[in-house]
C-alpha atoms as a PDB file:
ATOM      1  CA  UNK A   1       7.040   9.254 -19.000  1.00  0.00           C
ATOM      2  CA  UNK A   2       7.205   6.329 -17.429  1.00  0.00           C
ATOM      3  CA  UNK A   3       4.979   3.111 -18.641  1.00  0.00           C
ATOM      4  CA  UNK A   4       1.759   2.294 -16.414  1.00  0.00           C
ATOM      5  CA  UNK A   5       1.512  -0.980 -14.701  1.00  0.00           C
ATOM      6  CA  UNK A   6      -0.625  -3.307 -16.354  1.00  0.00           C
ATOM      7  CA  UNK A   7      -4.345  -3.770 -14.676  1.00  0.00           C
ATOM      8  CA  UNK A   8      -2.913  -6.974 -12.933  1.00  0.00           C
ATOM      9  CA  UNK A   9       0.607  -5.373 -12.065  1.00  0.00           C
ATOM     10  CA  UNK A  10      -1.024  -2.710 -10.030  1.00  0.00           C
ATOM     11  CA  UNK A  11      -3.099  -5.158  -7.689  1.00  0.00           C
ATOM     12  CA  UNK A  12      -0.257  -7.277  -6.872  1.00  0.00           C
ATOM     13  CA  UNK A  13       0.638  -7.396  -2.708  1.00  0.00           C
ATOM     14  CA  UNK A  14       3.990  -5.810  -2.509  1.00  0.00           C
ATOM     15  CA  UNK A  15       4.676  -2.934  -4.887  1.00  0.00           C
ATOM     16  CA  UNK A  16       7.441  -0.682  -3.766  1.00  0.00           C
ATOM     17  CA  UNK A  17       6.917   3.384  -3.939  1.00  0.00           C
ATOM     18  CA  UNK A  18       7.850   3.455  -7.440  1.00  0.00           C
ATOM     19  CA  UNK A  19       5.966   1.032  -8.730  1.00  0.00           C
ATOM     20  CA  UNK A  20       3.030   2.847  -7.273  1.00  0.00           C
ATOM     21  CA  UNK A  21       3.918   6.066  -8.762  1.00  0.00           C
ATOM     22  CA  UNK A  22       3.048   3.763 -12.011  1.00  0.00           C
ATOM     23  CA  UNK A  23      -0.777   3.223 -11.684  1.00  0.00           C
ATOM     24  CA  UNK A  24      -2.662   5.675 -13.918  1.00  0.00           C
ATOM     25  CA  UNK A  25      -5.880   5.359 -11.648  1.00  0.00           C
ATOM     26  CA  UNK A  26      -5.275   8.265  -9.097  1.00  0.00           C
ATOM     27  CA  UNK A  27      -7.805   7.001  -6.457  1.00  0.00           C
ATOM     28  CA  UNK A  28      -6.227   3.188  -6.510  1.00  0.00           C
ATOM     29  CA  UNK A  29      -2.401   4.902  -6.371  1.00  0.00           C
ATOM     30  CA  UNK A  30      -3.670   7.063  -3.195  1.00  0.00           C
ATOM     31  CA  UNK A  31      -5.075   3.790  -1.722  1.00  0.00           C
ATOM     32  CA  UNK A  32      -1.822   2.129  -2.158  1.00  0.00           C
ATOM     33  CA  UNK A  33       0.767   5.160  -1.089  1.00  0.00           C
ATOM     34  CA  UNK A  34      -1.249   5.639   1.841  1.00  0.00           C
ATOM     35  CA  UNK A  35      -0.554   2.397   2.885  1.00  0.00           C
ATOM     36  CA  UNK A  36       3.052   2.033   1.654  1.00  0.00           C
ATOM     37  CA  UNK A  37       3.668   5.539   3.768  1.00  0.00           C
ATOM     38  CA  UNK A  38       2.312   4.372   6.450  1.00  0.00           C
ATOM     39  CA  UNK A  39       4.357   1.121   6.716  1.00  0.00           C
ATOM     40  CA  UNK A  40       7.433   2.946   6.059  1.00  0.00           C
ATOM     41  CA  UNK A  41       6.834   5.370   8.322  1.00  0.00           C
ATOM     42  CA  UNK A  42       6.807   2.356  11.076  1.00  0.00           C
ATOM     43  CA  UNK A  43      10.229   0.883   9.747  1.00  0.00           C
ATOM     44  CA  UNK A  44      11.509   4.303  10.743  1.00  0.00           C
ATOM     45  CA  UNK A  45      10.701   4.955  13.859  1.00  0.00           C
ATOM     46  CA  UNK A  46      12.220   1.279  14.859  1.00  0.00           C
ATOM     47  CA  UNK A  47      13.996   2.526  17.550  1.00  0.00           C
ATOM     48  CA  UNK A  48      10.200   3.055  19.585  1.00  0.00           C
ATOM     49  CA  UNK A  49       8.411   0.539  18.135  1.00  0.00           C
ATOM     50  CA  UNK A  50       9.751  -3.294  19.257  1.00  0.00           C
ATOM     51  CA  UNK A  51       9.823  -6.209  16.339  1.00  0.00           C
ATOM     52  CA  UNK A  52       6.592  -7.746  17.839  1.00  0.00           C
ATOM     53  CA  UNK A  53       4.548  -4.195  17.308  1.00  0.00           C
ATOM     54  CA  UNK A  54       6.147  -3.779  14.097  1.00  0.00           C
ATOM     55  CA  UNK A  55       4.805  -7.172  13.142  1.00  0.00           C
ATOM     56  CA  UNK A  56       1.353  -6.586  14.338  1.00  0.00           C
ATOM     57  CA  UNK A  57       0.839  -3.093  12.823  1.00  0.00           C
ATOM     58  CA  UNK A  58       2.108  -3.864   9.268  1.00  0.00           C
ATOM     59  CA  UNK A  59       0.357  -7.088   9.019  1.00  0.00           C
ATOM     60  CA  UNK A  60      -2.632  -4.971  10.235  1.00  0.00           C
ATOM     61  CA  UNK A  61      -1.999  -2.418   8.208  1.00  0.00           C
ATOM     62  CA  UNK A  62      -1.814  -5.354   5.217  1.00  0.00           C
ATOM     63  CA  UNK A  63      -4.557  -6.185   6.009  1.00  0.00           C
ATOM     64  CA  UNK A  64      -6.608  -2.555   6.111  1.00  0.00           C
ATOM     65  CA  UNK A  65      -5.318  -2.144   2.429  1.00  0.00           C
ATOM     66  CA  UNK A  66      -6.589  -5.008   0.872  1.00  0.00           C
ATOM     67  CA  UNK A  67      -9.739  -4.097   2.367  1.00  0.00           C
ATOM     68  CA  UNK A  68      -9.475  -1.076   0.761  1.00  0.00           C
ATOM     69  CA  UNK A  69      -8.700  -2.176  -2.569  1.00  0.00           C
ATOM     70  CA  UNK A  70     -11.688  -4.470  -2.275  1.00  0.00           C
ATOM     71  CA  UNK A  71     -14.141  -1.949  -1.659  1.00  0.00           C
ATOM     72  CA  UNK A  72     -12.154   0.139  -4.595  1.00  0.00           C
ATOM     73  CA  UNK A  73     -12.806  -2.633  -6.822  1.00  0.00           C
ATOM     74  CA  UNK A  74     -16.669  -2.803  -6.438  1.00  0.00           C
ATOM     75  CA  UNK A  75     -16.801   0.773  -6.233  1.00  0.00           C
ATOM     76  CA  UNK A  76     -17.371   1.507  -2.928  1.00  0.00           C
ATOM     77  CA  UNK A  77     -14.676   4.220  -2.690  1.00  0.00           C
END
């Protein structure tokens, strides 16, 4: 078994797939796959998305997830 990401490791910005497979909370590593889906699901369908809408939708998408984590943290979800 792999070892879970300390309580600060798991709320940093950018944490790649695997590194989310590595919270033990379930509810905060659903928050965060969600989101990293989501944004990788974007990067590949480039080809009918342009660089701008790319842009816009991950940084909105950034932005939706820390959101979330913030209402996670004070127990709102």
């Amino acid at each position: 078994m792999q070892e879970w990401l300390s309580e600060e490791e798991q709320y940093e910005e950018h944490l790649n797939n695997e590194q989310i497979s590595r919270i033990r909370d379930s509810k905060l590593r659903d928050i965060r796959m969600k989101h990293w889906n989501y944004r990788h699901n974007i990067l590949l369908d480039d080809s009918n998305i342009s660089d701008l809408e790319f842009v816009r939708l991950t940084n909105e998408d950034w932005e939706k997830e820390k959101e979330e984590i913030e209402d996670y943290k004070k127990g709102l979800l």
